[in-house]
Protein backbone atom coordinates (compact mmCIF):
# COMPACT_ATOMS: atom_id res chain seq x y z
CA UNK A 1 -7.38 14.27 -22.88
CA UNK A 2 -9.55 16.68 -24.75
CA UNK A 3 -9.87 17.70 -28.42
CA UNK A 4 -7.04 17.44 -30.96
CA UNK A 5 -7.67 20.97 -32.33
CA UNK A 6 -4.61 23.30 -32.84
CA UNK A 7 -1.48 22.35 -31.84
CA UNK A 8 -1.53 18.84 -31.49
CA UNK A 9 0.13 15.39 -32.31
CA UNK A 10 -1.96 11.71 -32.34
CA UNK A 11 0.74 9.43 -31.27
CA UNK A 12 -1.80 6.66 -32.20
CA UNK A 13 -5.02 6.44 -32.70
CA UNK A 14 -7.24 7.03 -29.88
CA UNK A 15 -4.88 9.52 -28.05
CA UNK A 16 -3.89 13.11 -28.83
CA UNK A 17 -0.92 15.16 -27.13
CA UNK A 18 0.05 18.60 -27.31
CA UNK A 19 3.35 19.35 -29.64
CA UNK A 20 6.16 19.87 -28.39
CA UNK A 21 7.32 23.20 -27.45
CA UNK A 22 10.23 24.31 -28.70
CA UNK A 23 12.26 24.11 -25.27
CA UNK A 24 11.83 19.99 -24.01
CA UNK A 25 13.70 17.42 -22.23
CA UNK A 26 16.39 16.42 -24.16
CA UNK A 27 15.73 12.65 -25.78
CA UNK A 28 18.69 11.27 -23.77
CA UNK A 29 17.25 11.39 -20.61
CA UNK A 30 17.28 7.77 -20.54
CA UNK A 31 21.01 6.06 -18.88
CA UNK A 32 23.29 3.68 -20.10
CA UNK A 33 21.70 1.20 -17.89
CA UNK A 34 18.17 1.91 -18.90
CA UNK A 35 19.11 1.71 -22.41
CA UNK A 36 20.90 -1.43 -21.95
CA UNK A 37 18.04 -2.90 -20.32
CA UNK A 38 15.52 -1.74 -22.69
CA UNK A 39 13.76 -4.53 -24.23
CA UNK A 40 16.94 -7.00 -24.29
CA UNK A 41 18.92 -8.94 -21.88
CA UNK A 42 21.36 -7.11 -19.32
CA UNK A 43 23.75 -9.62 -18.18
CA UNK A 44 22.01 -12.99 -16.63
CA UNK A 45 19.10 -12.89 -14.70
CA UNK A 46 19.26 -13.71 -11.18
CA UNK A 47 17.81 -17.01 -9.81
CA UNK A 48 14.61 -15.10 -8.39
CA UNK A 49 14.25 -14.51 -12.12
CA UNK A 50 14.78 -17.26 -13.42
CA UNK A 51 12.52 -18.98 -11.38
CA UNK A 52 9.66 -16.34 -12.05
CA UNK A 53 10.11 -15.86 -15.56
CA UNK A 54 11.10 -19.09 -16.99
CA UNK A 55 9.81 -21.62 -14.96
CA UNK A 56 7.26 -23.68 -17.14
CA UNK A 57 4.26 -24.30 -15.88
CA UNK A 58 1.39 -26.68 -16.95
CA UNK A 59 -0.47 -24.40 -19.15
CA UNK A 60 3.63 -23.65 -20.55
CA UNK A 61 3.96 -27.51 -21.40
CA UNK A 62 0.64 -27.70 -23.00
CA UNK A 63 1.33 -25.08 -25.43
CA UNK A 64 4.68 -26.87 -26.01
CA UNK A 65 2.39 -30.43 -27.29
CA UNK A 66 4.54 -32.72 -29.02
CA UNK A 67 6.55 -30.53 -31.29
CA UNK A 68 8.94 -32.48 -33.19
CA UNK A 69 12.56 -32.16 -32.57
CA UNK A 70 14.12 -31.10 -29.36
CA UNK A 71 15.34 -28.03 -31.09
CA UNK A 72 12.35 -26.89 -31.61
CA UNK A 73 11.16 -27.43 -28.51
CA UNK A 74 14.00 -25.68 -26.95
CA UNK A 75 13.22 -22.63 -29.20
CA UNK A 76 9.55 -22.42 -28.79
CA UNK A 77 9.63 -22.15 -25.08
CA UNK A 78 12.95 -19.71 -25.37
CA UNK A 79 10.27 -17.38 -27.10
CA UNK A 80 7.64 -18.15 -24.59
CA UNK A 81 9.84 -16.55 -21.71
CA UNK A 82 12.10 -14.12 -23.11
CA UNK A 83 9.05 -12.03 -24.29
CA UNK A 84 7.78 -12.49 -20.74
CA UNK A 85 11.09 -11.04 -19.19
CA UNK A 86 12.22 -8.20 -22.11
CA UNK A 87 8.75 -7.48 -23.50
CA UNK A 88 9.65 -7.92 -26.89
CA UNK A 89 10.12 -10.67 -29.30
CA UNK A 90 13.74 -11.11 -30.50
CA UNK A 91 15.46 -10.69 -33.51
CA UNK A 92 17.55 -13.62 -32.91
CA UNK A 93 15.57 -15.61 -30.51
CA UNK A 94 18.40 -17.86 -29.48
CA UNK A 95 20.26 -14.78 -28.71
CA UNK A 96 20.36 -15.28 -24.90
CA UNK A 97 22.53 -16.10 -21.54
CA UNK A 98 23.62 -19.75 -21.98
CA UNK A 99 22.01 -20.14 -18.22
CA UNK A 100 18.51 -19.55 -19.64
CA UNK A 101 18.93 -22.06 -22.53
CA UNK A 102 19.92 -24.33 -19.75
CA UNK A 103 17.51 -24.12 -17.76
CA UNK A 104 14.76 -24.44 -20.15
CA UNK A 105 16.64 -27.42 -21.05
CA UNK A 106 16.53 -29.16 -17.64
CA UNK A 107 12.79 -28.63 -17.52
CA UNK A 108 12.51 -30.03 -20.69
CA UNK A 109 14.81 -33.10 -20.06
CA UNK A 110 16.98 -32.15 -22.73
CA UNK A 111 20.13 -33.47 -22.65
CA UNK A 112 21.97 -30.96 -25.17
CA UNK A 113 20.99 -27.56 -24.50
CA UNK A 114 23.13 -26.57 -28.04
CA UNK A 115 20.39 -27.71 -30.66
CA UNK A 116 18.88 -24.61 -30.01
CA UNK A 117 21.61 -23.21 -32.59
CA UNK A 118 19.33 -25.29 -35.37
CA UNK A 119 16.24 -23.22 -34.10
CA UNK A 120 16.65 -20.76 -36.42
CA UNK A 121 18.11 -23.09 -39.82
CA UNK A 122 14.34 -22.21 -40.84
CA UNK A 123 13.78 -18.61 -40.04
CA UNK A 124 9.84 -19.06 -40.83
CA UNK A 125 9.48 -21.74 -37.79
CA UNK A 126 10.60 -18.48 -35.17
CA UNK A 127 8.38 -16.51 -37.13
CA UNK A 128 5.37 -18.42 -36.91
CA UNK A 129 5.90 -19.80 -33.00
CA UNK A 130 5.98 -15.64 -32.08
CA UNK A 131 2.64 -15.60 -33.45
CA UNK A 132 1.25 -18.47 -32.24
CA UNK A 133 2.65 -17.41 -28.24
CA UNK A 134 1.16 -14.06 -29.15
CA UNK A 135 -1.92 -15.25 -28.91
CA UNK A 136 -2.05 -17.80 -26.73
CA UNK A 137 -0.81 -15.87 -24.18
CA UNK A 138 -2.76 -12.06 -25.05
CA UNK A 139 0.39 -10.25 -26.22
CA UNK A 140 -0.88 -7.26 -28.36
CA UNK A 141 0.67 -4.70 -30.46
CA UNK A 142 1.57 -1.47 -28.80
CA UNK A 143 -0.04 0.76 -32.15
CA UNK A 144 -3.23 -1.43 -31.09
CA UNK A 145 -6.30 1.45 -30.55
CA UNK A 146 -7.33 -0.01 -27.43
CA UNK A 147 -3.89 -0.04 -26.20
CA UNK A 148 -3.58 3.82 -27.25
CA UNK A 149 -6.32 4.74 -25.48
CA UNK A 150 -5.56 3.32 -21.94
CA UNK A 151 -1.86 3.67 -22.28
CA UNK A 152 -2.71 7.13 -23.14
CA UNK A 153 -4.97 7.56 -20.36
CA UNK A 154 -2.52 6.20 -17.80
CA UNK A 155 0.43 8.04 -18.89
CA UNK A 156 -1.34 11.52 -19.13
CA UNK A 157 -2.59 10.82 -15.82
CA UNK A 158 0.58 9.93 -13.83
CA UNK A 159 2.12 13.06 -15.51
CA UNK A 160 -0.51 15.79 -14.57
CA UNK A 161 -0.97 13.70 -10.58
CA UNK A 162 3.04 13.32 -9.95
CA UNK A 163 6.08 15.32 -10.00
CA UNK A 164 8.77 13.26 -11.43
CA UNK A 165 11.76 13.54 -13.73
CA UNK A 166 11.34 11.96 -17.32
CA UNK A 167 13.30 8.92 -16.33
CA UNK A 168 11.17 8.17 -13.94
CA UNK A 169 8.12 8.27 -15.79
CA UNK A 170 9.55 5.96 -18.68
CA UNK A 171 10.25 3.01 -16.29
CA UNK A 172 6.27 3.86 -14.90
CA UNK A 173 5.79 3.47 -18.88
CA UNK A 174 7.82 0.41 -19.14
CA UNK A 175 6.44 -1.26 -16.02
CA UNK A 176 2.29 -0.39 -17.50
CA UNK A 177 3.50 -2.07 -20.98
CA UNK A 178 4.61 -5.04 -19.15
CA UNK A 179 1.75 -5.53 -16.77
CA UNK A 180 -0.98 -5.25 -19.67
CA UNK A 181 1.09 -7.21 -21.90
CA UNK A 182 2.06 -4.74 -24.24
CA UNK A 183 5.11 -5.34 -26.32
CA UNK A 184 7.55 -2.60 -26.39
CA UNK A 185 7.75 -0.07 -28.88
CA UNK A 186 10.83 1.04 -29.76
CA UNK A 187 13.11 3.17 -27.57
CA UNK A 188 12.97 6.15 -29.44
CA UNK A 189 9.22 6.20 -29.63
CA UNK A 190 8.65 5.76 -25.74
CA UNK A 191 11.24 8.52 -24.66
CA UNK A 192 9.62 11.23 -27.42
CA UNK A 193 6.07 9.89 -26.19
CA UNK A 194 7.07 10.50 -22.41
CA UNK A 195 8.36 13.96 -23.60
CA UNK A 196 5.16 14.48 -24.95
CA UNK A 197 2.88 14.05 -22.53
CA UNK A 198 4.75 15.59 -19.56
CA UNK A 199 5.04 19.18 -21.97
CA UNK A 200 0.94 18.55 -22.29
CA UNK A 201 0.38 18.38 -18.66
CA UNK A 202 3.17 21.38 -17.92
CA UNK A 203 0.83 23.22 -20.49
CA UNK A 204 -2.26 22.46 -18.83
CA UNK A 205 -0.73 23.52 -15.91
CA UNK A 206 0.44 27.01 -17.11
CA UNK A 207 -3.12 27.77 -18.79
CA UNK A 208 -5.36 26.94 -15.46
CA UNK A 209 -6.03 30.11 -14.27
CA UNK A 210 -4.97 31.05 -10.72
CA UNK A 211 -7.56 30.53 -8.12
CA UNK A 212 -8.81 34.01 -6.35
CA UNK A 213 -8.48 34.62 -2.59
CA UNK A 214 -11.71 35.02 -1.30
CA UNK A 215 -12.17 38.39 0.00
CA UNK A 216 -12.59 39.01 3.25
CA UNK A 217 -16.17 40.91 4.14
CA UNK A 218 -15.62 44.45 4.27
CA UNK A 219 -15.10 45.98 7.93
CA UNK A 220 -17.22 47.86 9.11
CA UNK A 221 -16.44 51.56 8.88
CA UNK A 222 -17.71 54.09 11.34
CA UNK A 223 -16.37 56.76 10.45
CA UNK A 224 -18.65 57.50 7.12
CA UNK A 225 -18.21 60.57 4.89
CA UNK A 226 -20.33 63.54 6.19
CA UNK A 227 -20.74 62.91 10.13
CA UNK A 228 -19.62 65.28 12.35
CA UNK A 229 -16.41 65.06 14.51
CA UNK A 230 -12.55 64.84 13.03
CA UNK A 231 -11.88 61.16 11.44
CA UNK A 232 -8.91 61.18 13.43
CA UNK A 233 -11.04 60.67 16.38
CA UNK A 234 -12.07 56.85 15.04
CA UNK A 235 -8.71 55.41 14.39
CA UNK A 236 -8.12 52.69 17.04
CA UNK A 237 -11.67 51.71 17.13
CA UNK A 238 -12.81 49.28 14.22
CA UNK A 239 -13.22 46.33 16.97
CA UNK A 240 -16.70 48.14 17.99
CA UNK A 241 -19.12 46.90 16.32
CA UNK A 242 -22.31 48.69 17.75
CA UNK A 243 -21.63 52.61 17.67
CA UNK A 244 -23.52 53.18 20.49
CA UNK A 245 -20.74 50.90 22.19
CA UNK A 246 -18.36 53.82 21.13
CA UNK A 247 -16.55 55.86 24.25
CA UNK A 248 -18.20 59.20 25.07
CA UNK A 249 -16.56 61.88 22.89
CA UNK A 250 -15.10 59.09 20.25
CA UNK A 251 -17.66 60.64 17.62
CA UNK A 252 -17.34 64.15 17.56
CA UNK A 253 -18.62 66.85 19.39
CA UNK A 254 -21.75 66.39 17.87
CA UNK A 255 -22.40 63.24 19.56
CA UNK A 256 -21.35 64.21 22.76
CA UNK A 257 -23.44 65.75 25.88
CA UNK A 258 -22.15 68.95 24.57
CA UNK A 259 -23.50 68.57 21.14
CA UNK A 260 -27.15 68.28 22.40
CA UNK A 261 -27.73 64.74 21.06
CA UNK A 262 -27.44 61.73 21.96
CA UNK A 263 -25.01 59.10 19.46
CA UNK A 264 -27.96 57.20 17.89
CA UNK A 265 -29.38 60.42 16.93
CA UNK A 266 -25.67 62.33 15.69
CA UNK A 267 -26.32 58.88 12.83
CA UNK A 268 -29.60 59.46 12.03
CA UNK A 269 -30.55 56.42 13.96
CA UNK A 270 -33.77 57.71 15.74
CA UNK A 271 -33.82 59.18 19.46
CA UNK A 272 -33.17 58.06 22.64
């Protein structure tokens, strides 16, 4: 994305975007429902969710081990898939739809889903789980360099190749984050860094400069400065493109029978 030199921002290491210009995209671009849904739960998630996101699989249960205590059990694995489905880690990790904790729980063979309220009687235990899925499932931090750099490179890119609306190219940010594994930065940051990089690439499209229109080769003229006969004689006749193909009398007197020479010789192009 070239040099930082000038007028220029580093968003994070790695990456470096043209400032703002004074008229931008306002930072609500974003709607209620993309706000809502930003990194948090919006309402239940469907079954086809459910089943995707926070069905436990094998390499789930072996992270679980035997972990004392069913609340803590409960809680671990809540971490596990929320961060899978919102992208972030929670504040309050029990703070989701009762149909999640349930099912969780009926995977586990828990019989009270409602010990999770004792996950968090030690605050350290969440703490220390969000690390421990962090790694063992390749979460990283969104400031991370190498993150920076092919975030970056991504978002510059589907700015400068596609024409669409800021919204649009948040949720294209949102989906990348989630693919890679990326946990979400907050809103604020995304929707200024999408601002960002769309002003860059409007920018670098103001500053190309505009591609010339090859010029046609010249036509031929016949009528050149200093031969004989009135230049009102040639109009009509730039399709010839031999002038000995011209109509008697087209040239001038000069080059007529009249004129005592022949048309090759009225241009100085030899004799007969």
């Amino acid at each position: 994305m070239g040099g930082c030199e000038g007028k220029s921002v580093r968003p994070w290491p790695g990456v470096c975007l043209l400032r703002l210009r004074s008229v931008v995209v306002p930072l609500d671009f974003l709607t209620d429902g993309q706000v809502a849904a930003y990194g948090r739960f919006d309402g239940v998630p469907s079954r086809a969710d459910l089943e995707r996101f926070f069905f436990l699989d094998d390499a789930d249960r072996d992270l679980i081990g035997d972990r004392r205590g069913d609340h803590n059990r409960l809680g671990f694995v809540l971490q596990a898939t929320t961060v899978r489905y919102v992208g972030v880690f929670l504040e309050d990790p029990v703070d989701v739809p009762w149909q999640v904790v349930e099912y969780l729980a009926a995977q586990l063979g828990i019989e009270d889903p409602s010990c999770a309220k004792r996950y968090t009687d030690r605050p350290k235990t969440a703490y220390e789980h969000a690390w421990e899925i962090r790694v063992a499932y390749g979460f990283r931090a969104f400031e991370d360099a190498l993150v920076g750099e092919d975030f970056g490179r991504f978002l510059d890119g589907r700015a400068w190749t596609h024409a669409e609306g800021p919204a649009a190219l948040f949720e294209q940010a949102v989906g990348w984050l989630r693919r890679h594994r990326v946990l979400l930065p907050g809103v604020t940051v995304l929707t200024r860094l999408v601002n960002a990089v769309r002003d860059a690439a409007a920018d670098r499209m103001h500053a190309r400069p505009t591609p010339r229109t090859p010029r046609a080769p010249a036509a031929r003229q016949l009528n050149h400065p200093g031969f004989a006969g009135d230049s009102a004689s040639w109009e009509g006749w730039g399709h010839v493109e031999k002038i000995w193909e011209l109509p008697e009398g087209a040239a001038g007197p000069c080059c007529t029978d009249g004129g005592g020479g022949s048309v090759g010789a009225c241009f100085g192009m030899g004799g007969h």
